[in-house]
N, C-alpha and C. Protein backbone atom coordinates (compact mmCIF):
# COMPACT_ATOMS: atom_id res chain seq x y z
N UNK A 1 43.61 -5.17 11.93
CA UNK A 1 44.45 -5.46 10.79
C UNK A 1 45.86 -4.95 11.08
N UNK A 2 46.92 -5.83 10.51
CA UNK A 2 48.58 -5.48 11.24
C UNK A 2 48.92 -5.22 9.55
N UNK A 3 50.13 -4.30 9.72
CA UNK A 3 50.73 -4.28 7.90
C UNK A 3 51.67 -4.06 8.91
N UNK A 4 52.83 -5.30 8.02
CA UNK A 4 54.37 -4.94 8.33
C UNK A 4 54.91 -5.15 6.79
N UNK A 5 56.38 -4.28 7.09
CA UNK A 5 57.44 -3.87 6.10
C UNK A 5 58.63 -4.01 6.72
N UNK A 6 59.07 -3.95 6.41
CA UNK A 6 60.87 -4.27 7.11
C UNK A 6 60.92 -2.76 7.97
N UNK A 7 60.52 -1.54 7.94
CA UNK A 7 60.69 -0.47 8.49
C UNK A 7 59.39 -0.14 9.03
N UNK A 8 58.43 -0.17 8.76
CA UNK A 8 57.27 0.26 9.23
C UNK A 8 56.24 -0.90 9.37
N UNK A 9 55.32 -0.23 10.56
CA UNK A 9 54.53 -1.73 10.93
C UNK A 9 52.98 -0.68 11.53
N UNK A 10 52.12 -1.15 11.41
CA UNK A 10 51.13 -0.52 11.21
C UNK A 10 49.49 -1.40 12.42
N UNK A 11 49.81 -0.81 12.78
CA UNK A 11 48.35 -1.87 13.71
C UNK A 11 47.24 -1.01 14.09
N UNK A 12 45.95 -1.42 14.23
CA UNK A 12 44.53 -1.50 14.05
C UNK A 12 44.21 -1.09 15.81
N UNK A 13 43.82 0.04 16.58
CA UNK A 13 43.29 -0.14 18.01
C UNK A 13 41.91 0.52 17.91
N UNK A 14 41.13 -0.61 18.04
CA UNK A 14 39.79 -0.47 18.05
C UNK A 14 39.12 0.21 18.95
N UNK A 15 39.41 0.23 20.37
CA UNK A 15 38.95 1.17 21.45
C UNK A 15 39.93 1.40 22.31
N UNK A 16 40.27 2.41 23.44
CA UNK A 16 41.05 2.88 24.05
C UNK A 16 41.55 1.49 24.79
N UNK A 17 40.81 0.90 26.01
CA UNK A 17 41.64 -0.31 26.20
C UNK A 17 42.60 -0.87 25.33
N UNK A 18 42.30 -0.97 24.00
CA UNK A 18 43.33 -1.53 22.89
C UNK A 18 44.78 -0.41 22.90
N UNK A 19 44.44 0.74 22.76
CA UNK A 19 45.52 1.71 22.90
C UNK A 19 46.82 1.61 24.20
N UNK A 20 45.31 1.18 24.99
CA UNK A 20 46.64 1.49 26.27
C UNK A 20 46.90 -0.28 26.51
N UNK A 21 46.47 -0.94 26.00
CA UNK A 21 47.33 -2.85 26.15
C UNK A 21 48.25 -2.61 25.44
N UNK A 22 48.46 -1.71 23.76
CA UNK A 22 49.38 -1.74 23.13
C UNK A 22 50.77 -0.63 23.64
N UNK A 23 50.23 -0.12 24.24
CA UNK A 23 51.25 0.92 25.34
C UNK A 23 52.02 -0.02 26.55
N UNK A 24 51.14 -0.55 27.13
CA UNK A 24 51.27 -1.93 27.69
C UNK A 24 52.79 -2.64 27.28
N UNK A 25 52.28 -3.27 26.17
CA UNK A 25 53.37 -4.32 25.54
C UNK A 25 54.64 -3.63 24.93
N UNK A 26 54.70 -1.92 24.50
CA UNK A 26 55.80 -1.31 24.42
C UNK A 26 56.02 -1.08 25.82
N UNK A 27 55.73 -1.05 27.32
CA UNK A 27 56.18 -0.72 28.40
C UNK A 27 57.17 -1.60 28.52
N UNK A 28 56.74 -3.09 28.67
CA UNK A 28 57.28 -3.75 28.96
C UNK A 28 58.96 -4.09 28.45
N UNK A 29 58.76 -3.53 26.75
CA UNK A 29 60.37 -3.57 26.43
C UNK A 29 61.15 -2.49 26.81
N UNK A 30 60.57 -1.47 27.32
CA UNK A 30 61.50 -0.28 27.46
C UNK A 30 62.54 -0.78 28.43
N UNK A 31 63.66 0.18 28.06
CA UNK A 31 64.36 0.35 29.19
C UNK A 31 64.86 2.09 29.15
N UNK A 32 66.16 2.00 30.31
CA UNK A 32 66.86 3.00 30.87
C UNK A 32 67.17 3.88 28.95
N UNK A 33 67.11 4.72 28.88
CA UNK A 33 67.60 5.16 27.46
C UNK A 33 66.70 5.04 26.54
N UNK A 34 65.93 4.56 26.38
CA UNK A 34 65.30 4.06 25.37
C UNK A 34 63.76 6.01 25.08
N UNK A 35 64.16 6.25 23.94
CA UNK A 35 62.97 7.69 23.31
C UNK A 35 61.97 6.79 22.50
N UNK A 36 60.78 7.47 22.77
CA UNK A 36 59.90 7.50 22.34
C UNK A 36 58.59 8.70 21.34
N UNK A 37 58.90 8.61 20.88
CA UNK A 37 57.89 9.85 20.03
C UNK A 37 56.80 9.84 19.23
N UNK A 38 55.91 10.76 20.15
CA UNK A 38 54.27 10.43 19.68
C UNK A 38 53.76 11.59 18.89
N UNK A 39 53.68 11.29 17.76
CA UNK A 39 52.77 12.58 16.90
C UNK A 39 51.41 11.58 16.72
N UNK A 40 50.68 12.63 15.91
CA UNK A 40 49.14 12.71 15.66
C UNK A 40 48.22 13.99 16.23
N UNK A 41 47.22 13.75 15.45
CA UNK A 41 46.04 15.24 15.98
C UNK A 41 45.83 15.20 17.50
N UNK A 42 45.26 16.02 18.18
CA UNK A 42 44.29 16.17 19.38
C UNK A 42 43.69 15.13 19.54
N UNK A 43 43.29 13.91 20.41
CA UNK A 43 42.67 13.07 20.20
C UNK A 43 42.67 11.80 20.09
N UNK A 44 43.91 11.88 19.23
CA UNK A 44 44.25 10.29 18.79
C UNK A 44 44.85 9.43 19.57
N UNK A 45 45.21 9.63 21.02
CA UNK A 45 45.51 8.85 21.91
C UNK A 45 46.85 8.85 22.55
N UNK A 46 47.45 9.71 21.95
CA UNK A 46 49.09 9.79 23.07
C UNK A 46 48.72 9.76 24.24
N UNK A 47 47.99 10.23 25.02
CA UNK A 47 48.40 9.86 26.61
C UNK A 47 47.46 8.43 26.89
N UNK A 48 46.34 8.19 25.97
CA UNK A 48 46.14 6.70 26.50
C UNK A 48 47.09 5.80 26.33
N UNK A 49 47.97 5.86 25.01
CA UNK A 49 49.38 4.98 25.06
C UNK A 49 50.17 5.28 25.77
N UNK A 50 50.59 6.12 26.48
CA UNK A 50 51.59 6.66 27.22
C UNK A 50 50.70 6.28 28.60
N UNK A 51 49.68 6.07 28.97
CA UNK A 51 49.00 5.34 30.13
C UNK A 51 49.72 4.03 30.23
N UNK A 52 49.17 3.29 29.40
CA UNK A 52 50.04 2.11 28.82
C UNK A 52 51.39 1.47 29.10
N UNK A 53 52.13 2.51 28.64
CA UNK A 53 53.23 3.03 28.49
C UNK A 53 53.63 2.69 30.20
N UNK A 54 53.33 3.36 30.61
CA UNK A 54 53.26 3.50 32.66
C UNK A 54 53.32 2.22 32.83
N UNK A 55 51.75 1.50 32.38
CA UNK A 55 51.34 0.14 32.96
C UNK A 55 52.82 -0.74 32.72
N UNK A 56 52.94 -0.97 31.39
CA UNK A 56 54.34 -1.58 31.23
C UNK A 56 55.53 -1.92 31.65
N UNK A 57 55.69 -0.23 32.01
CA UNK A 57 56.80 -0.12 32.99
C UNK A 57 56.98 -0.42 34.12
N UNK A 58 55.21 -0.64 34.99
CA UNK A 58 55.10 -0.58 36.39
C UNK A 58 55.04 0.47 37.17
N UNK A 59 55.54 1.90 36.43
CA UNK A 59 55.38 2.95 37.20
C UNK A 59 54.41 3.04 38.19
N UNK A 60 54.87 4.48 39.39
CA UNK A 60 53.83 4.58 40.48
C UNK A 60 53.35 5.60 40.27
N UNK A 61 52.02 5.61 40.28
CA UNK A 61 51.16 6.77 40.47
C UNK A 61 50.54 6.70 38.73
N UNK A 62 49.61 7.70 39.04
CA UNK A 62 48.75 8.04 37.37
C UNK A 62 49.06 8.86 36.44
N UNK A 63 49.55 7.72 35.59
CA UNK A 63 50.18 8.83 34.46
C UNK A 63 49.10 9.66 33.60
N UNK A 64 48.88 10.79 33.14
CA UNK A 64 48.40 11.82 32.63
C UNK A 64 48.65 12.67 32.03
N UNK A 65 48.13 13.68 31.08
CA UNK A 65 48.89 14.78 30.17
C UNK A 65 49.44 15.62 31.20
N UNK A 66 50.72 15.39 30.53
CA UNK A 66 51.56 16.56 31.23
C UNK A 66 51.71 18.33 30.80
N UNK A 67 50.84 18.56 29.52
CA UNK A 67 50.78 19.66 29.25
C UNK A 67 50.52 20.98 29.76
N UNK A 68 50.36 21.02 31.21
CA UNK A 68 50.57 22.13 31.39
C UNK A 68 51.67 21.88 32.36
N UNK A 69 52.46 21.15 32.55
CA UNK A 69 53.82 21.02 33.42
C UNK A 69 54.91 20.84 32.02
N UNK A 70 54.53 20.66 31.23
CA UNK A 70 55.15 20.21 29.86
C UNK A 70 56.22 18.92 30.58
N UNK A 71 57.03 18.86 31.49
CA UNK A 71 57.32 17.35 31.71
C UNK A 71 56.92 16.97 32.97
N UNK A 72 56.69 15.59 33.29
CA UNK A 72 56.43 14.75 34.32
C UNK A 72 56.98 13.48 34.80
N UNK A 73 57.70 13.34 35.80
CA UNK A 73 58.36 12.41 36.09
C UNK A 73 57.69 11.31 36.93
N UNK A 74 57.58 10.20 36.73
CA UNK A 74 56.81 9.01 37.33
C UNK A 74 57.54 7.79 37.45
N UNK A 75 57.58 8.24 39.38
CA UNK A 75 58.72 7.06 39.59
C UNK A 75 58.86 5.75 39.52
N UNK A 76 59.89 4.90 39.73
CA UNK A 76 59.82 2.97 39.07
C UNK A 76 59.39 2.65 39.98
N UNK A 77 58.94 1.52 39.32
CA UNK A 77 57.83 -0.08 40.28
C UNK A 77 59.39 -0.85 40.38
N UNK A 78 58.37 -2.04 40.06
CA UNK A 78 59.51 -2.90 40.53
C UNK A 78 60.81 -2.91 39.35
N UNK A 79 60.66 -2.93 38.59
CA UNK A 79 61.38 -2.91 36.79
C UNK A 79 62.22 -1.98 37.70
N UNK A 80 61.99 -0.77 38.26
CA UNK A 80 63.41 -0.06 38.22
C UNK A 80 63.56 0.89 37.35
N UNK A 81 62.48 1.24 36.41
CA UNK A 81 62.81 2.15 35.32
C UNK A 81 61.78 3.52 35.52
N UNK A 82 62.11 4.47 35.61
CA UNK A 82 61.17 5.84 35.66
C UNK A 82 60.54 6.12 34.32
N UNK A 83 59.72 6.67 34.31
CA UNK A 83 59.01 7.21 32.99
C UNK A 83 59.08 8.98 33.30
N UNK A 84 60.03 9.87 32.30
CA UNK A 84 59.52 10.69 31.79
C UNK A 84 58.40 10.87 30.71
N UNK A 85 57.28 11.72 30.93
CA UNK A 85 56.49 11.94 29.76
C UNK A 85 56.43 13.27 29.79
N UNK A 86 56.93 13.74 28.47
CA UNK A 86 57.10 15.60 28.11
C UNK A 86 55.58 15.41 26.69
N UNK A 87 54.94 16.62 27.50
CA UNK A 87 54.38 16.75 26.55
C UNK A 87 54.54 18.16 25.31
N UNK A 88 55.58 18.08 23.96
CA UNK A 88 55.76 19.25 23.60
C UNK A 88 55.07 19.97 22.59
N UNK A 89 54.00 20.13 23.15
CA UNK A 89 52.87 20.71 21.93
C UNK A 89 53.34 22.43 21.96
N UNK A 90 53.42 22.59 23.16
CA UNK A 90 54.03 24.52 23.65
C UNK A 90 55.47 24.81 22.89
N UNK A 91 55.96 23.88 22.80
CA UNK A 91 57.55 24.18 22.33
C UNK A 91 57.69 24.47 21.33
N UNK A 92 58.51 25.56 20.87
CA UNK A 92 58.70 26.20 19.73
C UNK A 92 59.79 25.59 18.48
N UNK A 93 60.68 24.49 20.16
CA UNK A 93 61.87 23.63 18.68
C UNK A 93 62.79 23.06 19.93
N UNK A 94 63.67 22.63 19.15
CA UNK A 94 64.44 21.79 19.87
C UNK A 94 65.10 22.45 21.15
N UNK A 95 65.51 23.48 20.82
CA UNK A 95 66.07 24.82 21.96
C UNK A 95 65.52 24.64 23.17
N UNK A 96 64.35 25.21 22.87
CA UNK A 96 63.37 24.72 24.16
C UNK A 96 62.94 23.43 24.44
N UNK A 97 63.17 22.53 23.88
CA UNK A 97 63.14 21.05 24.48
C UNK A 97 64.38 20.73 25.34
N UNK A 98 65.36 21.30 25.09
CA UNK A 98 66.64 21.05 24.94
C UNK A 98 66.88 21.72 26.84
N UNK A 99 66.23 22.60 26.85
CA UNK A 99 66.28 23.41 28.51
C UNK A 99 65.41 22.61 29.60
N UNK A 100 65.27 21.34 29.39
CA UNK A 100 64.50 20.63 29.85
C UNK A 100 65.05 19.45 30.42
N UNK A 101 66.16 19.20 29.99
CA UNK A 101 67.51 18.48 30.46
C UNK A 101 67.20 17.39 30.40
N UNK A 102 66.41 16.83 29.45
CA UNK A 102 66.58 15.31 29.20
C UNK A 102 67.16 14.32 29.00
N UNK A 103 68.50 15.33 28.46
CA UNK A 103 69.70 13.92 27.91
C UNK A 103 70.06 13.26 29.39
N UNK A 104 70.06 14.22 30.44
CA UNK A 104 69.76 13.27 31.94
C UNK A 104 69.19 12.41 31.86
N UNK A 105 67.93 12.50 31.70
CA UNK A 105 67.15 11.61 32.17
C UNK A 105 66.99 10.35 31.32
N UNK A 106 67.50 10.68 30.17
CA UNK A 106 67.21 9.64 29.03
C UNK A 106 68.22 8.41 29.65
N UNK A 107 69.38 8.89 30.61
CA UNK A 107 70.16 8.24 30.91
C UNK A 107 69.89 6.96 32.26
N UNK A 108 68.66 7.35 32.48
CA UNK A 108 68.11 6.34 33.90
C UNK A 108 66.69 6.03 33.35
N UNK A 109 66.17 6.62 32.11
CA UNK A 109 64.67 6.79 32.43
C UNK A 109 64.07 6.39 31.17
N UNK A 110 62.94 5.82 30.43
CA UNK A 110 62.00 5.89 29.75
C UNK A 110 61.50 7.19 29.45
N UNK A 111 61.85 8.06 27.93
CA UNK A 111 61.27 9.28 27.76
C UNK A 111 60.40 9.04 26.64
N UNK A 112 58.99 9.44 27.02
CA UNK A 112 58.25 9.80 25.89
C UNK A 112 57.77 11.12 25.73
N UNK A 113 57.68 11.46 24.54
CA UNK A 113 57.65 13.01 23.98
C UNK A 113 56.15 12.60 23.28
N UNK A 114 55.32 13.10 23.79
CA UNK A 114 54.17 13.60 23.20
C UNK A 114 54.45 14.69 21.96
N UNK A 115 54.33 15.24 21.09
CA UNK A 115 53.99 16.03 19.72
C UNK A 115 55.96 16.21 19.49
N UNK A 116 56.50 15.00 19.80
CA UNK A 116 58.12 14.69 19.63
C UNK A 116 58.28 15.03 18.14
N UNK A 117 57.92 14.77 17.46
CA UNK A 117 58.19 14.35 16.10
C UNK A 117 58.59 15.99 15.39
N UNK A 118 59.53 15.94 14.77
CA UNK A 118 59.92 17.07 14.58
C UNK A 118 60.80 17.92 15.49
N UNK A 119 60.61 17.72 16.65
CA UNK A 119 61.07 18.40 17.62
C UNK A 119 61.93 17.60 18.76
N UNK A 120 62.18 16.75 18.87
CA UNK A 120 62.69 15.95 19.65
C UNK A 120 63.46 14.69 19.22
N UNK A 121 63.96 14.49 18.21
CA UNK A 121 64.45 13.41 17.64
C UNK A 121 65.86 13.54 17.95
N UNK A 122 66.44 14.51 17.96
CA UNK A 122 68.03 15.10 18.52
C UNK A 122 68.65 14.49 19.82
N UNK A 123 67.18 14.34 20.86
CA UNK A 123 67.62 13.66 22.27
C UNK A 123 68.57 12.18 22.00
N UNK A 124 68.31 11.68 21.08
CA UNK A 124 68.99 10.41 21.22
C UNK A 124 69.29 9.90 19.78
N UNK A 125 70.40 8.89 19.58
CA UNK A 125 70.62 8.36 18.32
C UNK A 125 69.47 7.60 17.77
N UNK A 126 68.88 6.94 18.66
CA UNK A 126 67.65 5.98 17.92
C UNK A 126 66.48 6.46 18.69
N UNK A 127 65.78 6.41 18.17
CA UNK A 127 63.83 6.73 18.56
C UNK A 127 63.02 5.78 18.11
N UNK A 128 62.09 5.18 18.64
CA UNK A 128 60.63 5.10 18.41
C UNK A 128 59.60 6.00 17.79
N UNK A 129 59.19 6.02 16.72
CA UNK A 129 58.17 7.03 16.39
C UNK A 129 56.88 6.20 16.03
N UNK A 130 55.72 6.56 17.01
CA UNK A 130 54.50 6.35 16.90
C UNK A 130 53.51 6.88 15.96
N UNK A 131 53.22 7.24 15.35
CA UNK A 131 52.01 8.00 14.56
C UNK A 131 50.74 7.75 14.76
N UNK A 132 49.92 8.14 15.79
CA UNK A 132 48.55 7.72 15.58
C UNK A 132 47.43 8.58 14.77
N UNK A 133 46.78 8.20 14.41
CA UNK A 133 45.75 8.40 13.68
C UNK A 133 44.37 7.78 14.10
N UNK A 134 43.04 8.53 14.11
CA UNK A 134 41.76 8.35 14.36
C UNK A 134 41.15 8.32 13.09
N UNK A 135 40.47 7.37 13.19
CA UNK A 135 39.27 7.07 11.88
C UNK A 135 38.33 7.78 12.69
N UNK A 136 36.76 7.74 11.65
CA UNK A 136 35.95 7.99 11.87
C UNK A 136 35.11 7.20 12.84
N UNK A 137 35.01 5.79 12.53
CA UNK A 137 34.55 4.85 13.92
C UNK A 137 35.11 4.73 14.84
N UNK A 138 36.36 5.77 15.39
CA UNK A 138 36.83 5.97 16.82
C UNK A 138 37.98 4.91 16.65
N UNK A 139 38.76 4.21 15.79
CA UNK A 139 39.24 3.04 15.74
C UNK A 139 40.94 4.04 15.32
N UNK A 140 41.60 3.75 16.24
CA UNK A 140 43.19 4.43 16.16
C UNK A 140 43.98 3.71 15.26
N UNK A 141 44.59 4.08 14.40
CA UNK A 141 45.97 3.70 13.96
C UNK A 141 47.10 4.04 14.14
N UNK A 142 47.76 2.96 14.54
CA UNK A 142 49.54 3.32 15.06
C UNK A 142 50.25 2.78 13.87
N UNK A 143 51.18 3.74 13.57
CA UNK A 143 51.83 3.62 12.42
C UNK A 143 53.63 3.67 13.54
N UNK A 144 54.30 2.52 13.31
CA UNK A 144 55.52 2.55 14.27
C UNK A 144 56.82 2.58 13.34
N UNK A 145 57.67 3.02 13.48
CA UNK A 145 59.00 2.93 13.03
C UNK A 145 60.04 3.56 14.34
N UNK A 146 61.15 3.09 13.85
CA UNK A 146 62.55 3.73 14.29
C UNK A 146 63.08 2.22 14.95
N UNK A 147 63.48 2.71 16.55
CA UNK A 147 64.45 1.59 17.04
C UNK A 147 64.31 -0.28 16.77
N UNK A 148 65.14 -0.83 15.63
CA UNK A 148 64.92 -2.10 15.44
C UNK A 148 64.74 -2.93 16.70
N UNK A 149 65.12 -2.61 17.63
CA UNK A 149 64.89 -3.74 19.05
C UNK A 149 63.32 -3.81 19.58
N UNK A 150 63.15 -2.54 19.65
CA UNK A 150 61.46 -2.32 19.62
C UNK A 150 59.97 -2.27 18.86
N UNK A 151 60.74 -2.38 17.74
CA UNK A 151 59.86 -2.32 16.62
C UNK A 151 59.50 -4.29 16.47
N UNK A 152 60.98 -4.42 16.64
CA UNK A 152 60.88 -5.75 16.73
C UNK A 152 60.15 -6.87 17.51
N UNK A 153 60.13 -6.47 19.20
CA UNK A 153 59.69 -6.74 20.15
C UNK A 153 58.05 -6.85 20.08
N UNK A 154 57.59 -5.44 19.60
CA UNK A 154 56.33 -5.10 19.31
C UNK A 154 55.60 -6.02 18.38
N UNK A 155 56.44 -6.38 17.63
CA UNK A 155 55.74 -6.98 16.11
C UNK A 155 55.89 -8.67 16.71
N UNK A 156 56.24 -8.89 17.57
CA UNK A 156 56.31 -10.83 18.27
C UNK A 156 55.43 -10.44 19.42
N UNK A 157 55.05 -9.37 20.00
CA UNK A 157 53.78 -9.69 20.97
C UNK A 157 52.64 -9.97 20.62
């Protein structure tokens, strides 16, 4: 089931494959600059979308939680575009996100912020914010807002 609103758009991922096709089809619009930010519980699938996420992009190598490196850099396929993925569940606030020198990277690279929300929205004028959520039958909900180009993109795939 899809719910859209002019700001928020809401879609249904029934099993992890579904998570990471829909990571997938946001890979593919990213570019150089472009934030991303994933809240939700333990569980609910940030790094299978952020798998996704990789596939999209073409990145090389296996993307994975970066939480105990807190960031990870994964270099471009053919696209040309790198994927940072920070995961900031350890971080206490923006300060310490901030010593991590992303506004670099935001500048060549695809950044997604795992537990971003709250804490990472400062990196850039516009964001992506993901919200997932787990039901009880294992079935994820992504709740999307922020950058109109992507929100947009997302909602015609």
């Amino acid at each position: 089931m899809t719910t859209v609103d002019s700001a928020l758009w809401t879609i249904e991922l029934p099993e992890v494959a579904h998570t990471e096709a829909f990571g997938a089809r946001l890979g593919a619009l990213l570019t150089a600059g472009d934030l991303v930010l994933l809240a939700g519980p333990l569980g609910a699938g940030k790094t299978a979308l952020t798998r996704g996420i990789g596939a999209g992009l073409g990145v090389r190598g296996q993307v994975s939680s970066p939480t105990f490196v807190i960031a990870r850099a994964h270099k471009p396929g053919e696209r040309g575009i790198p994927l940072v993925h920070v995961d900031a569940y350890r971080l206490s606030g923006f300060d310490e996100l901030e010593d991590l020198d992303l506004e670099t990277d935001l500048s060549t690279s695809a950044v997604v912020v795992e537990w971003g929300e709250g804490v990472a929205e400062g990196l850039a004028e516009q964001h992506l914010l993901i919200r997932l959520d787990r039901r009880e039958d294992e079935t994820r909900v992504a709740t999307v807002s922020g950058t109109p180009r992507l929100l947009a993109g997302l909602r015609q795939g």
